[in-house]
C-alpha atoms as a PDB file:
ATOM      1  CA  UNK A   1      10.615  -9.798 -11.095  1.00  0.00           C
ATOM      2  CA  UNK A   2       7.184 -11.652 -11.804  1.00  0.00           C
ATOM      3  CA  UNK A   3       4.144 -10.305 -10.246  1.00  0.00           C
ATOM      4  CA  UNK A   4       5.831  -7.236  -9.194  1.00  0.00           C
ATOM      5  CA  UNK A   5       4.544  -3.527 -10.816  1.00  0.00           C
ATOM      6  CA  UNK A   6       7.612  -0.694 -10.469  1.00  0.00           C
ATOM      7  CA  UNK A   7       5.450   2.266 -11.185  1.00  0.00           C
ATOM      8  CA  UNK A   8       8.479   4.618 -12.939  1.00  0.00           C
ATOM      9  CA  UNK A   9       6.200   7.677 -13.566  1.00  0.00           C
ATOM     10  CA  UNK A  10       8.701  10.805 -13.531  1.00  0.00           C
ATOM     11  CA  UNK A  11       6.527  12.356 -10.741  1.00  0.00           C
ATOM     12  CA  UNK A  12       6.395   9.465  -8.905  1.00  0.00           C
ATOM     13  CA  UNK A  13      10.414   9.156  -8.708  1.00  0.00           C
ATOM     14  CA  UNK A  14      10.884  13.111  -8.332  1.00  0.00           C
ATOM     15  CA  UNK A  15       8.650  12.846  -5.350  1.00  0.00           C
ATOM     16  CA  UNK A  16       9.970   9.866  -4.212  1.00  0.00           C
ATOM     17  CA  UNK A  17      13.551  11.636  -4.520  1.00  0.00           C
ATOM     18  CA  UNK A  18      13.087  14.552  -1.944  1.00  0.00           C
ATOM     19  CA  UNK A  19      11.413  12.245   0.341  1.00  0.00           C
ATOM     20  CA  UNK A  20      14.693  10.545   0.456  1.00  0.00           C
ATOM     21  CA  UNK A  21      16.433  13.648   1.456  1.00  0.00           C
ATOM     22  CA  UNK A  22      17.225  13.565   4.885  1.00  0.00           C
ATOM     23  CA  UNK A  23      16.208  17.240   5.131  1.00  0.00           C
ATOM     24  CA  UNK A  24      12.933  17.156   4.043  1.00  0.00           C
ATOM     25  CA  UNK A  25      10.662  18.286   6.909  1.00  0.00           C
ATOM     26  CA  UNK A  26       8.071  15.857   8.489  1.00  0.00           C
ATOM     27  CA  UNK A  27       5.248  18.229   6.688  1.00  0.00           C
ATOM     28  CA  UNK A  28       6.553  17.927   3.379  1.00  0.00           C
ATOM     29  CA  UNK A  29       7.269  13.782   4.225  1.00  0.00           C
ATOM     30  CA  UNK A  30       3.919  13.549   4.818  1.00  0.00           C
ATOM     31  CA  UNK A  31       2.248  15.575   1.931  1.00  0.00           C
ATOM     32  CA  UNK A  32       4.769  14.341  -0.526  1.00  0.00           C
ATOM     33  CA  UNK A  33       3.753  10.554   0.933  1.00  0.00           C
ATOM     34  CA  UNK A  34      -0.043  11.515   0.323  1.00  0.00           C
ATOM     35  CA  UNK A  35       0.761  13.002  -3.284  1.00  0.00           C
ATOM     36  CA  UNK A  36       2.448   9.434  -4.154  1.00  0.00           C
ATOM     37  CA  UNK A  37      -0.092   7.699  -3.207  1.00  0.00           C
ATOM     38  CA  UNK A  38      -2.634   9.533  -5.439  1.00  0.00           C
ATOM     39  CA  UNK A  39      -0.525   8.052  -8.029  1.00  0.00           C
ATOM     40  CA  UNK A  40       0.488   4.780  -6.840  1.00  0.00           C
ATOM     41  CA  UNK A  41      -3.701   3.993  -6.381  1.00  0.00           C
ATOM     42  CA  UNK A  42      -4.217   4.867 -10.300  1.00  0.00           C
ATOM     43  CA  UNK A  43      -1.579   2.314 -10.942  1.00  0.00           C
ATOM     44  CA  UNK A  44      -3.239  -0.503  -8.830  1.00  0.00           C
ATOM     45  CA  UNK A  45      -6.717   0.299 -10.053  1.00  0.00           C
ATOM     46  CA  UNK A  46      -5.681   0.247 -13.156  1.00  0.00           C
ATOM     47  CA  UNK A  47      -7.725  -3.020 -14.176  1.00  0.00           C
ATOM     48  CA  UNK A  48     -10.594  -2.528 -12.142  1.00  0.00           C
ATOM     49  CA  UNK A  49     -13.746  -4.308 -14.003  1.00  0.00           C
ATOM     50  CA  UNK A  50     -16.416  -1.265 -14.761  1.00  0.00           C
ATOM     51  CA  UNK A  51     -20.142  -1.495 -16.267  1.00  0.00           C
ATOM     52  CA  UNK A  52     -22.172   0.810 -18.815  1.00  0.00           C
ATOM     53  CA  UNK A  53     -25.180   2.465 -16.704  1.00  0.00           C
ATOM     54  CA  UNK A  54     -27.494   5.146 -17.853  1.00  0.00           C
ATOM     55  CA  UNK A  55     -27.074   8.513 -16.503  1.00  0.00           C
ATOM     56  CA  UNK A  56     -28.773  11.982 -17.470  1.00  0.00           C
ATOM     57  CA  UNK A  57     -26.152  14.799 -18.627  1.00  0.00           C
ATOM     58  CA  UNK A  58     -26.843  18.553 -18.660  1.00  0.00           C
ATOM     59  CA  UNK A  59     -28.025  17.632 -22.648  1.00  0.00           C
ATOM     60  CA  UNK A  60     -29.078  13.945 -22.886  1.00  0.00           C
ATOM     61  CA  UNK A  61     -29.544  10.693 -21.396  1.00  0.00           C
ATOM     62  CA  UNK A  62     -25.917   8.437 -22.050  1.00  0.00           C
ATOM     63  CA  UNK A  63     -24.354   5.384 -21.428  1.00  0.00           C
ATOM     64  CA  UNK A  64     -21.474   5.806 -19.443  1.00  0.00           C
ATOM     65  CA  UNK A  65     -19.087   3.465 -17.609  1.00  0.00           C
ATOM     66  CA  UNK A  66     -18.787   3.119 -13.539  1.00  0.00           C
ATOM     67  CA  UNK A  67     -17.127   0.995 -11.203  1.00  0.00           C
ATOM     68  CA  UNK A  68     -19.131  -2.623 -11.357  1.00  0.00           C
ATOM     69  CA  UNK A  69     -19.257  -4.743  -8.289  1.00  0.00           C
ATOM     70  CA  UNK A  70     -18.616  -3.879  -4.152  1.00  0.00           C
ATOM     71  CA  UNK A  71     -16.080  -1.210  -3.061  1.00  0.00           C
ATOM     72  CA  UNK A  72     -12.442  -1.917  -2.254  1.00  0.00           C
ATOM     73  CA  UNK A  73     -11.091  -2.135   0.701  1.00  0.00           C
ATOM     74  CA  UNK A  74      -7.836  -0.327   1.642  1.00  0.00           C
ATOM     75  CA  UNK A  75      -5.862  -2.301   4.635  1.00  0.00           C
ATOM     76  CA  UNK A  76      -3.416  -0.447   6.355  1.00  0.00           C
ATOM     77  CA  UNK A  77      -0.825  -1.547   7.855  1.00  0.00           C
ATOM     78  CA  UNK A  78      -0.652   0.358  11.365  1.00  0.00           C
ATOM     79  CA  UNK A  79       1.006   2.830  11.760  1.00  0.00           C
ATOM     80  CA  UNK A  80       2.927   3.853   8.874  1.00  0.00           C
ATOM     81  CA  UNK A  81       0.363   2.389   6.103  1.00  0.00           C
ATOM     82  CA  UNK A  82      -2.145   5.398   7.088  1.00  0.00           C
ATOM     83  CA  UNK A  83       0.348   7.808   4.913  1.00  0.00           C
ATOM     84  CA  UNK A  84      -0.754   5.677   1.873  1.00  0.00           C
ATOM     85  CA  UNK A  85      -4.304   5.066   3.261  1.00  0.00           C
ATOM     86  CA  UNK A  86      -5.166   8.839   3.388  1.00  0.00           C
ATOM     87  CA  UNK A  87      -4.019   9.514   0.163  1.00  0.00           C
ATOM     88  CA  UNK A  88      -5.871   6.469  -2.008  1.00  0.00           C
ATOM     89  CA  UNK A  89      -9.144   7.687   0.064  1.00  0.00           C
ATOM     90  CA  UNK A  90      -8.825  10.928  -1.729  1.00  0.00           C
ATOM     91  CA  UNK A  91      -9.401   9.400  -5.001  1.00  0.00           C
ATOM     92  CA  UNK A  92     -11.496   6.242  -3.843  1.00  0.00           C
ATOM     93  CA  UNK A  93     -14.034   7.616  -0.728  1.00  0.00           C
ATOM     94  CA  UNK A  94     -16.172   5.198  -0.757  1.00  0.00           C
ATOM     95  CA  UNK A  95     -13.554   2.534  -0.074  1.00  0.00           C
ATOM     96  CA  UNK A  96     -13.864   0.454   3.245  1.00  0.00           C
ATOM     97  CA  UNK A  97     -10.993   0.342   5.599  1.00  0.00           C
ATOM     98  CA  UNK A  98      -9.386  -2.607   7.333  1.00  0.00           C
ATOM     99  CA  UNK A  99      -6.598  -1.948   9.812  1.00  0.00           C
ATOM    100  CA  UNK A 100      -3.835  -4.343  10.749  1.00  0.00           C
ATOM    101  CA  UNK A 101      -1.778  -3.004  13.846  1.00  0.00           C
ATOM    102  CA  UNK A 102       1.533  -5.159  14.006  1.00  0.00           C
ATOM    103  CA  UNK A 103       4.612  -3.614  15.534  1.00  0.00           C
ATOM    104  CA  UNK A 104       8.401  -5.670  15.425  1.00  0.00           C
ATOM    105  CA  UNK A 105      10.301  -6.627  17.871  1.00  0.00           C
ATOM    106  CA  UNK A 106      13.490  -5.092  17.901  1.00  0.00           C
ATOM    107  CA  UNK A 107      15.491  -7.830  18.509  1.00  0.00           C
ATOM    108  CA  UNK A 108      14.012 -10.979  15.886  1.00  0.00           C
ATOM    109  CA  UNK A 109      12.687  -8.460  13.712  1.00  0.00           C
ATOM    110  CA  UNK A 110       9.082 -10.638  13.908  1.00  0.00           C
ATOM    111  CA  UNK A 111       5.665  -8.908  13.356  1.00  0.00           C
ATOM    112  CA  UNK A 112       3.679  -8.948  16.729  1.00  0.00           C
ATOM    113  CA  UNK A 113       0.095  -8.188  16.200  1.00  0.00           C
ATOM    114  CA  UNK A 114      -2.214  -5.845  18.354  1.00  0.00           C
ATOM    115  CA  UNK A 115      -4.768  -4.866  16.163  1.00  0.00           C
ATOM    116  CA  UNK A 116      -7.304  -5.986  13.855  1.00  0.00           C
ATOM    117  CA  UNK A 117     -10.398  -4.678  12.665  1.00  0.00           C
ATOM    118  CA  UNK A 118     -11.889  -5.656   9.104  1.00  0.00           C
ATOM    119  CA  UNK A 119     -15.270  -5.598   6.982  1.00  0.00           C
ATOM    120  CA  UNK A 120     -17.314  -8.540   8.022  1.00  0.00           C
ATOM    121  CA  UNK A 121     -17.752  -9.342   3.586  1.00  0.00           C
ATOM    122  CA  UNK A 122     -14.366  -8.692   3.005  1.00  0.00           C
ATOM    123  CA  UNK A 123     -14.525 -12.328   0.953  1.00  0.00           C
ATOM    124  CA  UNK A 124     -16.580 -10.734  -1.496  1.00  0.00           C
ATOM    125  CA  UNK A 125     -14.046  -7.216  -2.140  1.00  0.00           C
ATOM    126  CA  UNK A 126     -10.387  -6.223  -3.832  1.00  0.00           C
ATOM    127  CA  UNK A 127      -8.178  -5.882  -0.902  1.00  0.00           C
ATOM    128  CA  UNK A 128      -5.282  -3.511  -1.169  1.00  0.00           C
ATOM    129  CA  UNK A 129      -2.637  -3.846   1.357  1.00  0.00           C
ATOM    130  CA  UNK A 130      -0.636  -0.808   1.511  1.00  0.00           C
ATOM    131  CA  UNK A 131       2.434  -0.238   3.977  1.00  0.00           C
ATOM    132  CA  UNK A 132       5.234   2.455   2.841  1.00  0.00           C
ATOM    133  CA  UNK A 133       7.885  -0.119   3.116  1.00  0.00           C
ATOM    134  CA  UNK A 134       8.525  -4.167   2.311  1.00  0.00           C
ATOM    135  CA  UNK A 135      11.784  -4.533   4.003  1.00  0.00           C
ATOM    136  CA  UNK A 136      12.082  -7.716   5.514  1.00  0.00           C
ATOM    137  CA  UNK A 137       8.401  -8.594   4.895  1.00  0.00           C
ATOM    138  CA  UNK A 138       7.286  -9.741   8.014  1.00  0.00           C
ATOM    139  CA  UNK A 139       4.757  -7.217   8.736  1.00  0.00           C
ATOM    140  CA  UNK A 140       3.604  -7.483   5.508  1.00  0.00           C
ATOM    141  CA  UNK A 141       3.251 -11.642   5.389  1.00  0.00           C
ATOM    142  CA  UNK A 142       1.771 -11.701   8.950  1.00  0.00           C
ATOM    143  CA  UNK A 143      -0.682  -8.895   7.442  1.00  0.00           C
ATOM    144  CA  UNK A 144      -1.679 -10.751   4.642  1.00  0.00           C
ATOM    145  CA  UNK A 145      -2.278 -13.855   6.268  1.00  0.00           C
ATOM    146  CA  UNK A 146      -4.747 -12.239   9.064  1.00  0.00           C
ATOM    147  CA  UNK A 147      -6.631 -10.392   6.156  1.00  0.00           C
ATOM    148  CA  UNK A 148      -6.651 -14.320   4.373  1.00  0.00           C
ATOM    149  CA  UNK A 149      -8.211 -16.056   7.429  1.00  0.00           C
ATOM    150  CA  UNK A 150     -10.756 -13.430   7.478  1.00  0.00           C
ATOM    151  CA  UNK A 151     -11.009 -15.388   4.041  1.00  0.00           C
ATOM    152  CA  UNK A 152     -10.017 -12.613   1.898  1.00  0.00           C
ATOM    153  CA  UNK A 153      -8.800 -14.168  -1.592  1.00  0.00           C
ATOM    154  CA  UNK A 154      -8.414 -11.580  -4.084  1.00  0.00           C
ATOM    155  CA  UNK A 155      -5.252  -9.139  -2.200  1.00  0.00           C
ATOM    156  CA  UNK A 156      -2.984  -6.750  -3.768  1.00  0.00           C
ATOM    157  CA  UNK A 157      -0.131  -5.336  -1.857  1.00  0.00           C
ATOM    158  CA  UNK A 158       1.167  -1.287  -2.239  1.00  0.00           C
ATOM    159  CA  UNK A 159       4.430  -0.230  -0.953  1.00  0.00           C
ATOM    160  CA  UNK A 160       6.343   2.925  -1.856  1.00  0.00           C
ATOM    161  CA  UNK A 161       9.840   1.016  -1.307  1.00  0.00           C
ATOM    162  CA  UNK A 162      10.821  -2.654  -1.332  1.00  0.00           C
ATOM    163  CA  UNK A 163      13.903  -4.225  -0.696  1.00  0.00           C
ATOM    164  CA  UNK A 164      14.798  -7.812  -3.328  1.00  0.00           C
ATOM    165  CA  UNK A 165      14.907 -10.003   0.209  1.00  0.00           C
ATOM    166  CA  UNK A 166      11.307  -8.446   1.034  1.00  0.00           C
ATOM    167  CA  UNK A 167      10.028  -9.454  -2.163  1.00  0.00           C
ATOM    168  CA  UNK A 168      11.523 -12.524  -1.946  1.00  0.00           C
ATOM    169  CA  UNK A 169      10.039 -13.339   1.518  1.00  0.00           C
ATOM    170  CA  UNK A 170       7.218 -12.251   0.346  1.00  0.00           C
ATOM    171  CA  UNK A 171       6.276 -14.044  -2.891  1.00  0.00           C
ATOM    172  CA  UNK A 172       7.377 -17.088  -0.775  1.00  0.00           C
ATOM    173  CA  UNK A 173       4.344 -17.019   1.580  1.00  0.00           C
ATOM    174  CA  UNK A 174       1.815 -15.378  -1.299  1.00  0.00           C
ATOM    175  CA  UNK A 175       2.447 -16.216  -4.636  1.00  0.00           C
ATOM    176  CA  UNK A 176      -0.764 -15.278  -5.710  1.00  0.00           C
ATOM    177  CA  UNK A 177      -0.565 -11.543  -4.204  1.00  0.00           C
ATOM    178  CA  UNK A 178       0.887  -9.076  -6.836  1.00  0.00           C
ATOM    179  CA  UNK A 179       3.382  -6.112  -5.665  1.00  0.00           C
ATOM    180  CA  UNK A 180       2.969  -2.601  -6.148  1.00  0.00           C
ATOM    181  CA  UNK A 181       6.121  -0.536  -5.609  1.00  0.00           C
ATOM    182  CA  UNK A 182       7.657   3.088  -6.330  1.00  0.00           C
ATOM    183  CA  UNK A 183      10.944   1.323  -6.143  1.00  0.00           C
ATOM    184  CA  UNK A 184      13.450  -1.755  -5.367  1.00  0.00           C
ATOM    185  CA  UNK A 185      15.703  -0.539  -3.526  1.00  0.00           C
ATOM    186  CA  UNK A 186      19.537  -2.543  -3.482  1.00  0.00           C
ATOM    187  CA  UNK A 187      19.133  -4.286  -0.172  1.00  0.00           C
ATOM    188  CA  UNK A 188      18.490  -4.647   4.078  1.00  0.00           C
ATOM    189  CA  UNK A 189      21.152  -3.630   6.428  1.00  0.00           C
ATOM    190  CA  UNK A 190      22.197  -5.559   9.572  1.00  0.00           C
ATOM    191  CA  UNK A 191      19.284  -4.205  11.141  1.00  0.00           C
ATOM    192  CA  UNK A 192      16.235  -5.053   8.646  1.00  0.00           C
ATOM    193  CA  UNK A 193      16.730  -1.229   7.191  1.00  0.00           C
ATOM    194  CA  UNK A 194      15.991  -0.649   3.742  1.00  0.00           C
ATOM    195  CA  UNK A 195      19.478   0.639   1.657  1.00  0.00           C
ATOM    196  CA  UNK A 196      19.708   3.249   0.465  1.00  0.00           C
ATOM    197  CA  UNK A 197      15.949   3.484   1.619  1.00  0.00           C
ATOM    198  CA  UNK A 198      14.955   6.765   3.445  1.00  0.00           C
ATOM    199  CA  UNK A 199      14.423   5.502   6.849  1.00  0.00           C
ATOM    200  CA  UNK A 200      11.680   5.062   9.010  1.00  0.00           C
ATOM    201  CA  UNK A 201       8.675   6.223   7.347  1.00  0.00           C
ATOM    202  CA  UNK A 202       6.881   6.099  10.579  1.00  0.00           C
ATOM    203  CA  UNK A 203       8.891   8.265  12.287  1.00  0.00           C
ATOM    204  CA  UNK A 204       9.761  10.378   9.234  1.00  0.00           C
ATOM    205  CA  UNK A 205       5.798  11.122   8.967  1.00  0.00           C
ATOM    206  CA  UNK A 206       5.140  11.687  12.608  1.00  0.00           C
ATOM    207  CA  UNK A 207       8.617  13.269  13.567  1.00  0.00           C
ATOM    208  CA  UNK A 208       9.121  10.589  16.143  1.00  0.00           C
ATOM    209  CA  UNK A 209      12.239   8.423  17.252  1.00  0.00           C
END
């Protein structure tokens, strides 16, 4: 699929395999979830622009290359997108954080939003969208399209699982956003569920129901 990044690292897929499990305790879910996302945030930083500056070593002065421009900023799709979120700030601190709370209603499967807080210069950053699953998309559209009027313009979008009518739905509304997945899974059930998928990742993190 265009614009779409499957990252197939073997510890990204053995991971990604005992999350799967049914058994695997909500501690390990969550850990394991935080692990991937160490290496799903290499993958989608891969191209980030860097500058020579001049620092001092232990021996001599040396020009060495850093991160050029403002910091990223990780948006999290409430509540299951903090799993990723916790994980990428391990490697990127500095990052700022946007939060998008959007829950969906059970019976149209529609994202309804009730939260959104953002960087006021969020025009000026990389925005990385991260939510554990693109099932049906609408979360993930309705996300994107808040973070745009906030006039966002240069979004990329994380997920550890995606189903082909997600991306679909997806590419639809933003064609110009590019996908970052662990997987593609073979398709939604009756009830917007990822298949074979591995659940709720909500729940599965916070041993809810």
């Amino acid at each position: 699929m265009e614009n779409v990044t499957v990252v197939e690292h073997p510890l990204v897929q053995h991971k990604l395999t005992i999350m799967r499990n049914k058994d695997t305790s909500t501690a390990s879910f969550r850990r394991l979830l935080q692990e991937i996302a160490h290496l799903l945030c290499y993958e989608v930083t891969r191209d980030l622009e860097t500058e020579m500056i001049e620092i001092d070593t232990p021996i001599q002065k040396m020009q060495s290359p850093a991160l050029k421009g403002k910091k990223l900023v990780f948006a999290s799709i409430l509540r299951a997108g903090n799993g990723l979120l916790e994980g990428m700030l391990d490697l990127v601190p500095s990052a700022r954080v946007s939060h998008i709370g959007l829950y969906r209603d059970p019976e149209t499967l529609e994202a309804i939003e009730y939260y959104f807080k953002a960087p006021s210069d969020i025009a000026d950053r990389l925005v990385v969208v991260v939510d554990p699953m693109l099932a049906t998309a609408n979360s993930a559209v309705t996300a994107v399209d808040r973070i745009k009027r906030r006039g966002a313009n240069n979004l990329r979008f994380l997920c550890l699982l995606a189903a082909p009518e997600g991306i679909k739905r997806f590419q639809e509304a933003h064609p110009d956003v590019p996908i970052y997945t662990a997987a593609i899974d073979e398709k939604l059930n009756e009830k917007g569920y990822i298949v074979p998928g591995l659940g709720d990742a909500g729940d599965r993190m916070y041993g809810t129901r």
